[in-house]
PDB file of N, CA and C in Angstrom:
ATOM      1  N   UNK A   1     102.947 125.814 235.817  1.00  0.00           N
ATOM      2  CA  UNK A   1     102.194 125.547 234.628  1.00  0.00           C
ATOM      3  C   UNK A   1     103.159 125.247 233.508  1.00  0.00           C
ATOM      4  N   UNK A   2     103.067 124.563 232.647  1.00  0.00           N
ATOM      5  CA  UNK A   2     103.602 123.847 232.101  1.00  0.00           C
ATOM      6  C   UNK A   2     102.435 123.936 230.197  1.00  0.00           C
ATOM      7  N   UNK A   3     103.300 124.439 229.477  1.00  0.00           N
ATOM      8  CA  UNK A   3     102.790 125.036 228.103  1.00  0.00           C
ATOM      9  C   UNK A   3     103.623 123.811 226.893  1.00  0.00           C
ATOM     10  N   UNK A   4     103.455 123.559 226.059  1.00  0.00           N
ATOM     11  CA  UNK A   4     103.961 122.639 224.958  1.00  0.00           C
ATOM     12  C   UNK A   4     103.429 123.183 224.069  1.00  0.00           C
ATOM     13  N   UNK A   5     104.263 123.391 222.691  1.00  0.00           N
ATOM     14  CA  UNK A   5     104.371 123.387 221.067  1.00  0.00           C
ATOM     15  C   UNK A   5     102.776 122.446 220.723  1.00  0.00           C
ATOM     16  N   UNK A   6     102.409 122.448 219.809  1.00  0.00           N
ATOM     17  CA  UNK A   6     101.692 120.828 219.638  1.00  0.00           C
ATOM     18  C   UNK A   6     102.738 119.952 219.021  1.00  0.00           C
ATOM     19  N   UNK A   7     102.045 118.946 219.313  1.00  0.00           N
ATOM     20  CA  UNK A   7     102.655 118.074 218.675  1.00  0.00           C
ATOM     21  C   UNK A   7     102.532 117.415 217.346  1.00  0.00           C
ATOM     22  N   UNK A   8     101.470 117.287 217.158  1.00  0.00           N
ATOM     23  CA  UNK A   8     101.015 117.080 215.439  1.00  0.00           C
ATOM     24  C   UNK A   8     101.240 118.702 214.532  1.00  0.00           C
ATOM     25  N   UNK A   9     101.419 118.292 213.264  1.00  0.00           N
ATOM     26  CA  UNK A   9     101.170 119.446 212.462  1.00  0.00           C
ATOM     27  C   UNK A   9     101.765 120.556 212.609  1.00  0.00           C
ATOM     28  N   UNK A  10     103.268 120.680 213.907  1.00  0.00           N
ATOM     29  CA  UNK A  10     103.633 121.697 214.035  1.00  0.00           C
ATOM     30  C   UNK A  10     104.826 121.483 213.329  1.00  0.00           C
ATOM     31  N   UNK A  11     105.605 122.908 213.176  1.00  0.00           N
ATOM     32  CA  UNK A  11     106.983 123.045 212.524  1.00  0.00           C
ATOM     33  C   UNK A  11     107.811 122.421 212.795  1.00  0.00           C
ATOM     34  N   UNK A  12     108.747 121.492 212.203  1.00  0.00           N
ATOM     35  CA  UNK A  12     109.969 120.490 212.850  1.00  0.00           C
ATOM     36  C   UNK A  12     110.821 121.227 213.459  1.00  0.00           C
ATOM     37  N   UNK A  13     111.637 121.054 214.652  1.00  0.00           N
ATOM     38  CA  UNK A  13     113.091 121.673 215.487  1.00  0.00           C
ATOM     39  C   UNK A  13     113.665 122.299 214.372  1.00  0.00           C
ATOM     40  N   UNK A  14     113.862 123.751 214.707  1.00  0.00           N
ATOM     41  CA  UNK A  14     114.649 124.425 213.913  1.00  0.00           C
ATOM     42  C   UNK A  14     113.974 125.298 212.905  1.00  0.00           C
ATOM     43  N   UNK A  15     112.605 124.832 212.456  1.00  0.00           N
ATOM     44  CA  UNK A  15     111.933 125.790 211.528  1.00  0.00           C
ATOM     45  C   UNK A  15     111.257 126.914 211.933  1.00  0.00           C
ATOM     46  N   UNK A  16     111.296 127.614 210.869  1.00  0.00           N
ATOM     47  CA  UNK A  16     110.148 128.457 211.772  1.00  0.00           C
ATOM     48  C   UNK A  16     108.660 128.321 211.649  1.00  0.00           C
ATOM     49  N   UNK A  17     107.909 128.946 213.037  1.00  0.00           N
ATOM     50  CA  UNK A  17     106.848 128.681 213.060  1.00  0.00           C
ATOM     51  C   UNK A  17     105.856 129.426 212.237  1.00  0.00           C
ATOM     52  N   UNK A  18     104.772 129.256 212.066  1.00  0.00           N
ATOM     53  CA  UNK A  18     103.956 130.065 211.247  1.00  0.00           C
ATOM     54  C   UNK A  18     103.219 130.922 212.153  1.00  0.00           C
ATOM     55  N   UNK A  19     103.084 132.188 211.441  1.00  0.00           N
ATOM     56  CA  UNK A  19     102.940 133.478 212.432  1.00  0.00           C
ATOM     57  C   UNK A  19     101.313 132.455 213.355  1.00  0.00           C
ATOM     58  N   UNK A  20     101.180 133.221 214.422  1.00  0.00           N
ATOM     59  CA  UNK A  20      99.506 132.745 215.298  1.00  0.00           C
ATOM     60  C   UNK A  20      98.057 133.398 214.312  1.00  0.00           C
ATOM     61  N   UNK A  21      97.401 132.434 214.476  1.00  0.00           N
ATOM     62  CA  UNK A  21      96.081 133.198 213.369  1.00  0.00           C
ATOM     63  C   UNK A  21      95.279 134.404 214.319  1.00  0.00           C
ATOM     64  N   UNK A  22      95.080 135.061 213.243  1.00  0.00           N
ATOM     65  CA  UNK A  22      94.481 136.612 214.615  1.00  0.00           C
ATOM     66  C   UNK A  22      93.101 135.941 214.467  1.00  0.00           C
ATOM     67  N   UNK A  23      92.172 136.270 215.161  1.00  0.00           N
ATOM     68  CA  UNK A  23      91.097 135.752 215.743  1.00  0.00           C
ATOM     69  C   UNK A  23      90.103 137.619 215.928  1.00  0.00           C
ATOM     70  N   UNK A  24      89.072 137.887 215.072  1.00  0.00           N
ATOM     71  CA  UNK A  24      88.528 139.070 215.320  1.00  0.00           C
ATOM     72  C   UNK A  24      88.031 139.408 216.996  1.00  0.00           C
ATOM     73  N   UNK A  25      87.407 138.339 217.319  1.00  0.00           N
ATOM     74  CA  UNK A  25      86.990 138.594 218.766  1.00  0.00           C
ATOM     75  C   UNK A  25      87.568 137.668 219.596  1.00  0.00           C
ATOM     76  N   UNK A  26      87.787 137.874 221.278  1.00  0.00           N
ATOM     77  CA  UNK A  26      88.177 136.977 221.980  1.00  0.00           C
ATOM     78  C   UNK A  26      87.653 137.760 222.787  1.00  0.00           C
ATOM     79  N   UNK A  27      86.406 136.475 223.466  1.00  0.00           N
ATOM     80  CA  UNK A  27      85.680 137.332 225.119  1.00  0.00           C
ATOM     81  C   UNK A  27      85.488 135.888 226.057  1.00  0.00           C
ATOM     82  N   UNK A  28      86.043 136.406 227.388  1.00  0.00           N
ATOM     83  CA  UNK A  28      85.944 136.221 228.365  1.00  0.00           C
ATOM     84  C   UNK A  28      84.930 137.155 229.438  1.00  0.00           C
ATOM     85  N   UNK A  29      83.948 135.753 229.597  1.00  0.00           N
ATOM     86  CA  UNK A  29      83.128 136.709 230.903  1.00  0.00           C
ATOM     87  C   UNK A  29      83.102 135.991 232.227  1.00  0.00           C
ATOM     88  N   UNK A  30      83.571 136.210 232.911  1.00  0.00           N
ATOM     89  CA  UNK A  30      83.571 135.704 234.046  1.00  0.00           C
ATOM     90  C   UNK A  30      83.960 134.011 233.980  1.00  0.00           C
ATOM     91  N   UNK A  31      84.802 134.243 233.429  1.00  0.00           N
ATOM     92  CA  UNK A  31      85.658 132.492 233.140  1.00  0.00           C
ATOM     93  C   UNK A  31      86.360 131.943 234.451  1.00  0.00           C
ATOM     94  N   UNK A  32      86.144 130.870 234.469  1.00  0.00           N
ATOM     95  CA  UNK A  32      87.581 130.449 235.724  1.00  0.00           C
ATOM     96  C   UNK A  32      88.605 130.896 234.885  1.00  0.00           C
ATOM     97  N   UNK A  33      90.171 131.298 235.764  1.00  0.00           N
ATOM     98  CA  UNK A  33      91.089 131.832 235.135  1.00  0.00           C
ATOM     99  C   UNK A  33      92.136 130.069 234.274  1.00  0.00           C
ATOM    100  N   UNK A  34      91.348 128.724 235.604  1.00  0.00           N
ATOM    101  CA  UNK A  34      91.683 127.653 234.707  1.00  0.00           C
ATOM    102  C   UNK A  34      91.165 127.152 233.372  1.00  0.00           C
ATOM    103  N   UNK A  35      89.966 127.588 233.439  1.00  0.00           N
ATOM    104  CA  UNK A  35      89.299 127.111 231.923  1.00  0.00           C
ATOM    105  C   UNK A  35      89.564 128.270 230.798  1.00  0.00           C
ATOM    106  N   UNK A  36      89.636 129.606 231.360  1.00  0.00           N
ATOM    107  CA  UNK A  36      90.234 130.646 230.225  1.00  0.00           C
ATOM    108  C   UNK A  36      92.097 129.863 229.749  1.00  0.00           C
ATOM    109  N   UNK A  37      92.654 129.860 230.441  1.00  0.00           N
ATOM    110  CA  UNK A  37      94.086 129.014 230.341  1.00  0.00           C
ATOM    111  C   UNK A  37      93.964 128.068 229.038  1.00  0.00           C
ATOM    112  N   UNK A  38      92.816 127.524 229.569  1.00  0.00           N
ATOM    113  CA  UNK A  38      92.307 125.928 228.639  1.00  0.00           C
ATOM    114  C   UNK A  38      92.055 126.137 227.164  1.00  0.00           C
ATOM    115  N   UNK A  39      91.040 126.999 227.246  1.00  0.00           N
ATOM    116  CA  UNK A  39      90.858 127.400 226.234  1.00  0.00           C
ATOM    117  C   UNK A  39      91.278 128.230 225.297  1.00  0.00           C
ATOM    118  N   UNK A  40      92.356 129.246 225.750  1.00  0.00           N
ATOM    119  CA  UNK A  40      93.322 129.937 224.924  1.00  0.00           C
ATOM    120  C   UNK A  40      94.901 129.125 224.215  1.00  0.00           C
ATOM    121  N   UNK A  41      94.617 128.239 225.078  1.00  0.00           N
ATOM    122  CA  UNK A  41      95.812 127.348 224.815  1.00  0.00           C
ATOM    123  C   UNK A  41      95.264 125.869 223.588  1.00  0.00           C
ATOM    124  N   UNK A  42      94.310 125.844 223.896  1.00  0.00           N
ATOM    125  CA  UNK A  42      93.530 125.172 222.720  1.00  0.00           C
ATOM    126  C   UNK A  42      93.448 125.364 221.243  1.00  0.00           C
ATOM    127  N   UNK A  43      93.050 126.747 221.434  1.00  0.00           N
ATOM    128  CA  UNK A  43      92.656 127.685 220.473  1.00  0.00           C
ATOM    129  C   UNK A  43      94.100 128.403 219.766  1.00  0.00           C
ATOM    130  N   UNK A  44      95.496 128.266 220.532  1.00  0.00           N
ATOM    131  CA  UNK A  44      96.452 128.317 219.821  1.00  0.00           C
ATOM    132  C   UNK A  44      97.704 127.386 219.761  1.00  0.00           C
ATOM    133  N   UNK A  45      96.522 125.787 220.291  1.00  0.00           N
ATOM    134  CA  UNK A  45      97.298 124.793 219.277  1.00  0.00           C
ATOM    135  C   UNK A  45      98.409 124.304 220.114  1.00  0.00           C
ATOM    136  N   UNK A  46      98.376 124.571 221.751  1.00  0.00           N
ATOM    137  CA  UNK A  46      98.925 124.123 222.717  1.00  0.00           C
ATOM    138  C   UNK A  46      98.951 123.495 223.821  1.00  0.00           C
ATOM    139  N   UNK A  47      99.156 122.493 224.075  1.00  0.00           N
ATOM    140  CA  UNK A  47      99.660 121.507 225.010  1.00  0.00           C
ATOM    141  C   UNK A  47      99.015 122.325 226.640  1.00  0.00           C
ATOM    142  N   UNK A  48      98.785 122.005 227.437  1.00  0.00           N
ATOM    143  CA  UNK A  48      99.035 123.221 228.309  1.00  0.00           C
ATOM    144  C   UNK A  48      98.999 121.800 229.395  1.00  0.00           C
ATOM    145  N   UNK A  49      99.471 121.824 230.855  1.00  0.00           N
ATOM    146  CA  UNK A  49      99.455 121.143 232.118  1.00  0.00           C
ATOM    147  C   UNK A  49      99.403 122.117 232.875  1.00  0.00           C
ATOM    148  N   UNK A  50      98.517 122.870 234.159  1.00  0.00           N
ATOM    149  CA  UNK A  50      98.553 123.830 235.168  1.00  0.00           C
ATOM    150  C   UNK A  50      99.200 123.436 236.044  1.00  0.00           C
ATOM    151  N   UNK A  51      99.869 124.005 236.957  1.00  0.00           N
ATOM    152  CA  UNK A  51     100.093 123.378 238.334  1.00  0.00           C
ATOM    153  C   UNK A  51      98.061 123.732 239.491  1.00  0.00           C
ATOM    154  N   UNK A  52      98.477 122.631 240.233  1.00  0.00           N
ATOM    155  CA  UNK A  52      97.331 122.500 240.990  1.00  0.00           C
ATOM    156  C   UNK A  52      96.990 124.251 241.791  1.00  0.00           C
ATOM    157  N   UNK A  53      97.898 124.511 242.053  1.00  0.00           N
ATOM    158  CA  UNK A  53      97.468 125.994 242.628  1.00  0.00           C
ATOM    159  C   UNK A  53      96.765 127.111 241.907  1.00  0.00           C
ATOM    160  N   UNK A  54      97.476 126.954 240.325  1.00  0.00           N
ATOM    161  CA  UNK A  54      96.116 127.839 239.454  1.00  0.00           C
ATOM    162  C   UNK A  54      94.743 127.162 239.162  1.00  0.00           C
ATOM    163  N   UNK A  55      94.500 125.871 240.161  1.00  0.00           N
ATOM    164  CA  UNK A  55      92.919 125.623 239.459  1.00  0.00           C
ATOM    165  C   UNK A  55      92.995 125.704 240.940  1.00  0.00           C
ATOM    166  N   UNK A  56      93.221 125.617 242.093  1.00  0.00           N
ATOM    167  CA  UNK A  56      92.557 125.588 243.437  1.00  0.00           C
ATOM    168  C   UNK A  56      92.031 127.444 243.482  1.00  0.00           C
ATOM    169  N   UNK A  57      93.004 127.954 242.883  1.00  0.00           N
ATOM    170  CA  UNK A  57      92.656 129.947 243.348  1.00  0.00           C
ATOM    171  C   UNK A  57      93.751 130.303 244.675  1.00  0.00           C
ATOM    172  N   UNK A  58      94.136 131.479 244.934  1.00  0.00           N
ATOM    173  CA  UNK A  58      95.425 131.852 245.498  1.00  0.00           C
ATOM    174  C   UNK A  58      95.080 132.048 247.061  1.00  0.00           C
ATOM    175  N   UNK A  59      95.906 131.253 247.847  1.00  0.00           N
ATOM    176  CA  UNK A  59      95.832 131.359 249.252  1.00  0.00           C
ATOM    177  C   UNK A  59      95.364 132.729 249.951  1.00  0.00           C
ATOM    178  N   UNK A  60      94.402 132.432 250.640  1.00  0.00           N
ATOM    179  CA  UNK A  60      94.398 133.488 252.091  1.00  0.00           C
ATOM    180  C   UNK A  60      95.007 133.885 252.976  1.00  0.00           C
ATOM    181  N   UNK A  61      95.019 134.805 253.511  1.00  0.00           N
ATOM    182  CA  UNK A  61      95.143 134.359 254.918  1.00  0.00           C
ATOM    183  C   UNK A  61      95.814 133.507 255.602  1.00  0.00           C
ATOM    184  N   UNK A  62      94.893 132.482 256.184  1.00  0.00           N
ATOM    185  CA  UNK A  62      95.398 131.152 256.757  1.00  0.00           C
ATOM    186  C   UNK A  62      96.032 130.168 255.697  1.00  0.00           C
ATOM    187  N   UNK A  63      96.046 130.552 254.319  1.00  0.00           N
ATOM    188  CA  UNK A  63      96.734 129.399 254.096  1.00  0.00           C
ATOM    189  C   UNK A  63      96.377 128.583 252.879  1.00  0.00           C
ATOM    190  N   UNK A  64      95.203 128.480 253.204  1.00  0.00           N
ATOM    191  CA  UNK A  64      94.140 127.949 252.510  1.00  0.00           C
ATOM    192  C   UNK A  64      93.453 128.268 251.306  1.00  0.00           C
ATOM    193  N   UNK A  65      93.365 127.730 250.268  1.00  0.00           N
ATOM    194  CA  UNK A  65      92.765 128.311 248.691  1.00  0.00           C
ATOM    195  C   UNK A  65      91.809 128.858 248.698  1.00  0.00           C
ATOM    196  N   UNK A  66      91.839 129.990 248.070  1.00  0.00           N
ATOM    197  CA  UNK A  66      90.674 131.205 248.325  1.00  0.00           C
ATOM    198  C   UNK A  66      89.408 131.043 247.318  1.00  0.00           C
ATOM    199  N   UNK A  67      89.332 131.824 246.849  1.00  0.00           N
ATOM    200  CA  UNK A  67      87.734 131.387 245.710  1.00  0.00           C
ATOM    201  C   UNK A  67      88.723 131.469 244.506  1.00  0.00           C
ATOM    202  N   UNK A  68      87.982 130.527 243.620  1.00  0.00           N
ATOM    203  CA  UNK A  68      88.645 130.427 242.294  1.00  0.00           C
ATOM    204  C   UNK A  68      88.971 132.066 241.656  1.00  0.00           C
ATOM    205  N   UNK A  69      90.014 132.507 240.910  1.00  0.00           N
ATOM    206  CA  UNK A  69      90.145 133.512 239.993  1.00  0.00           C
ATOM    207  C   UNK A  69      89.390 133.458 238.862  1.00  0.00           C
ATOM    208  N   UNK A  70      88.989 134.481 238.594  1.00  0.00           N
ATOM    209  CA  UNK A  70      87.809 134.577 237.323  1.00  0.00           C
ATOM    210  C   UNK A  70      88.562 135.671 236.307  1.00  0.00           C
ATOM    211  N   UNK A  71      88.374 135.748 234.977  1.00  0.00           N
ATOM    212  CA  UNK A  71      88.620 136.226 233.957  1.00  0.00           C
ATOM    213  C   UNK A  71      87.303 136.811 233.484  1.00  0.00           C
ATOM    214  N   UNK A  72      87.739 137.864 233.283  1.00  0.00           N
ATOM    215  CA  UNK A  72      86.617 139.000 232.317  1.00  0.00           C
ATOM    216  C   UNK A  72      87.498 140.149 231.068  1.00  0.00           C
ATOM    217  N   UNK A  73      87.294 139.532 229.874  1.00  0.00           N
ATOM    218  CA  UNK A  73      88.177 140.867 229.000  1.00  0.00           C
ATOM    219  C   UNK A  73      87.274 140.317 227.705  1.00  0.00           C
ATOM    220  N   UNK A  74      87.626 141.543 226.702  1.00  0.00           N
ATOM    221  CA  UNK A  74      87.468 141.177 225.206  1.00  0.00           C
ATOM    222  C   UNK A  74      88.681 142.335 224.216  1.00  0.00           C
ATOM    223  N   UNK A  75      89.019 141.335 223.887  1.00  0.00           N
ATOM    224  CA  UNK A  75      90.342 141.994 223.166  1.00  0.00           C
ATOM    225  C   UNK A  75      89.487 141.138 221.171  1.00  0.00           C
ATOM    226  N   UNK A  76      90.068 142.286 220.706  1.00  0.00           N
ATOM    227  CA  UNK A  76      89.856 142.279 218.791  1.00  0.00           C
ATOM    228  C   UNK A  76      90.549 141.727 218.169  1.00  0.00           C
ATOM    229  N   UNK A  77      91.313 141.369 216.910  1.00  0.00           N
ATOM    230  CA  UNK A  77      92.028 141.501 215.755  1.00  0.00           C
ATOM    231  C   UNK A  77      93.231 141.188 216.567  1.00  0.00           C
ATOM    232  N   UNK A  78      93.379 139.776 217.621  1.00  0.00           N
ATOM    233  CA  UNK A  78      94.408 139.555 218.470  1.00  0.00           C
ATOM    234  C   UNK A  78      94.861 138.073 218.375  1.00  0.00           C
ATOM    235  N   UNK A  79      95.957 137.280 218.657  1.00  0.00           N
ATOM    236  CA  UNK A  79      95.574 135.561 218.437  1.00  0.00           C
ATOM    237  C   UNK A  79      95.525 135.301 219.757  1.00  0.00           C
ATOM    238  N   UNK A  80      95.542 134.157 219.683  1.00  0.00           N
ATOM    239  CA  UNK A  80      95.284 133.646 221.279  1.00  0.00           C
ATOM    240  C   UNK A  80      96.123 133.016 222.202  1.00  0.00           C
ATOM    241  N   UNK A  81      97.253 133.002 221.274  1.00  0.00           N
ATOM    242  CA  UNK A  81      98.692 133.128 222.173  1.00  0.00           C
ATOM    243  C   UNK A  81      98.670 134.746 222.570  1.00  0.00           C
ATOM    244  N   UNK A  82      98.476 135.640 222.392  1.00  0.00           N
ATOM    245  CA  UNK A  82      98.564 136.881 222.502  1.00  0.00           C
ATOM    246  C   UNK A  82      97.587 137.387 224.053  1.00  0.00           C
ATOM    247  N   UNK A  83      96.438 136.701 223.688  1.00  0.00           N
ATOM    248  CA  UNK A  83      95.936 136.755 224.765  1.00  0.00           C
ATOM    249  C   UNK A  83      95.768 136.235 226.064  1.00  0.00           C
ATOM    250  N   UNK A  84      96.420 134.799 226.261  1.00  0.00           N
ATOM    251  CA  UNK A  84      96.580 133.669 226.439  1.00  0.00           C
ATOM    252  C   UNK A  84      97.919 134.867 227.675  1.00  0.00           C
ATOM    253  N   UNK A  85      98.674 134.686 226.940  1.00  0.00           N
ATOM    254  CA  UNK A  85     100.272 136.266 227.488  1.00  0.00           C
ATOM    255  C   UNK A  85      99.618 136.888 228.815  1.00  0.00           C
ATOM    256  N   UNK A  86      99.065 137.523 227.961  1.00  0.00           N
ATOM    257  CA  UNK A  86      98.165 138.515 228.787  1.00  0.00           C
ATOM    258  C   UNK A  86      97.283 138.481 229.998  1.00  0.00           C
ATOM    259  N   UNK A  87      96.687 137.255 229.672  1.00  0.00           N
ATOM    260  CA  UNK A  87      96.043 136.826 231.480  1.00  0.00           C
ATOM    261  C   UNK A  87      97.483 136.303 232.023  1.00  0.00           C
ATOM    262  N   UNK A  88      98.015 135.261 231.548  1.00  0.00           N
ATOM    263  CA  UNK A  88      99.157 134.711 232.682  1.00  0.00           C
ATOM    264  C   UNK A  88     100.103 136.239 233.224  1.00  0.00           C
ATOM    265  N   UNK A  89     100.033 137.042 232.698  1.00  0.00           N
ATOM    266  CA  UNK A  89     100.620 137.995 232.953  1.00  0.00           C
ATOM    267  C   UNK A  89     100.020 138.952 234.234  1.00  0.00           C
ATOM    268  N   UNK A  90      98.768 139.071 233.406  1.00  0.00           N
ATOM    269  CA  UNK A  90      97.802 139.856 234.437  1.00  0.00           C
ATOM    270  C   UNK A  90      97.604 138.838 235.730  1.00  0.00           C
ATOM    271  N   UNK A  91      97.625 137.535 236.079  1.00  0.00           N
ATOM    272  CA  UNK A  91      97.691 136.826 236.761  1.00  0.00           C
ATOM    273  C   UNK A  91      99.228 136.587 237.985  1.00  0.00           C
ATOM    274  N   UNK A  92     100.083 137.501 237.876  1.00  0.00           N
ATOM    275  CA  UNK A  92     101.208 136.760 237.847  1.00  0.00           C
ATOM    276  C   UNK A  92     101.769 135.393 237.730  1.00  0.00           C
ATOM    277  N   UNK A  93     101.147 135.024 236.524  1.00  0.00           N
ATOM    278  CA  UNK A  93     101.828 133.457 235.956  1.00  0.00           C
ATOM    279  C   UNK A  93     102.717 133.579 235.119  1.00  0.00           C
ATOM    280  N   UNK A  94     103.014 132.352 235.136  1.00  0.00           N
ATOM    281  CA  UNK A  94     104.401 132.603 234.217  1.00  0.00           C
ATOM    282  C   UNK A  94     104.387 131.382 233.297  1.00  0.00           C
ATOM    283  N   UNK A  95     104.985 131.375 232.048  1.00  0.00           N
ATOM    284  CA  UNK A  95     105.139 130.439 230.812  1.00  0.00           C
ATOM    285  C   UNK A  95     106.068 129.233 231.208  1.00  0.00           C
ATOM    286  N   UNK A  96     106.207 128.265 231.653  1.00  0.00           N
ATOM    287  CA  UNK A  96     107.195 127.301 231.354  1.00  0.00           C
ATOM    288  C   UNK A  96     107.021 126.495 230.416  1.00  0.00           C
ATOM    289  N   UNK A  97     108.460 126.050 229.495  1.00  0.00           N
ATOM    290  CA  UNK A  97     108.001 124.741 228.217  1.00  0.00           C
ATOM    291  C   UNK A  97     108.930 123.551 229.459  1.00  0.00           C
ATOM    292  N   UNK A  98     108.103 122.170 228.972  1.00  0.00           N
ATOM    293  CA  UNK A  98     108.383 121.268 229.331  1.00  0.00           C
ATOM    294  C   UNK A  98     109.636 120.924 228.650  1.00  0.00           C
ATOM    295  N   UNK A  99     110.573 120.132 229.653  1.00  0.00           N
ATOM    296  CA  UNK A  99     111.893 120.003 229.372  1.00  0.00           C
ATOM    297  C   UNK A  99     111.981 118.922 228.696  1.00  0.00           C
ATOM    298  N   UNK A 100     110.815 118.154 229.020  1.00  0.00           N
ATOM    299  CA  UNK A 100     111.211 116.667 228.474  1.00  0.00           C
ATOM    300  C   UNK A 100     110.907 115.917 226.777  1.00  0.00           C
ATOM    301  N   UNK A 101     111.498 115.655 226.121  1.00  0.00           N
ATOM    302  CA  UNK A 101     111.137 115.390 224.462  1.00  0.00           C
ATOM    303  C   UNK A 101     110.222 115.186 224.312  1.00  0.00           C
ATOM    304  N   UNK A 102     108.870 115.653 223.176  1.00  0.00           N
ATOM    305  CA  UNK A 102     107.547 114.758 222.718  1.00  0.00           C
ATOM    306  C   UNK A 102     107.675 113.635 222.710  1.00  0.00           C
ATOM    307  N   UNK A 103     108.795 113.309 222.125  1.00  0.00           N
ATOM    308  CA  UNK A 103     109.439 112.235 221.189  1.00  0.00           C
ATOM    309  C   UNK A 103     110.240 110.944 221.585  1.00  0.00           C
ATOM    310  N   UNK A 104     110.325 109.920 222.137  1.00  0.00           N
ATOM    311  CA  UNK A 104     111.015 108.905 222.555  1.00  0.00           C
ATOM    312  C   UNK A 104     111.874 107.945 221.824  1.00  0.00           C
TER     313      UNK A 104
END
């Protein structure tokens, strides 16, 4: 999975960023764990690309992609990079930034 800065409206190389806006509620009920991804990454203004294995759901057994992963939480007075952390975490996923420039 593959995460990006935005690209409009964000801080130039080198500045700093402006703290994440806290958000009073954030609920997930029974979300795909790809569209929770989507939407936390939206909501804090980021780029996001999955790899195909977090939208297929995690092998069985034989091999084969199991039932999609689902998301259920509600966290308070949190942003959504914060929470956003927290499933890839609870997921064992992990953050990568893309190597390659916005910019050409």
């Amino acid at each position: 999975m593959i995460l990006r800065s935005p690209e409009a409206g964000g801080a130039p190389p080198g500045a700093a960023a402006p703290p994440p806006e806290v958000v009073p509620i954030i609920s997930l009920d029974n979300a795909l764990l790809s569209e929770a991804i989507r939407r936390l990454a939206d909501q804090a203004k980021l780029k996001v690309n999955l790899d195909a294995k977090v939208i297929a759901g995690r092998p069985g057994a034989d091999g084969k992609p199991g039932a999609p992963i689902r998301v259920t939480g509600r966290w308070t007075n949190v942003s959504a990079l914060s929470v956003l952390m927290t499933v890839l975490c609870t997921n064992n996923l992990r953050w990568a930034v893309d190597a390659k420039p916005a910019c050409r």
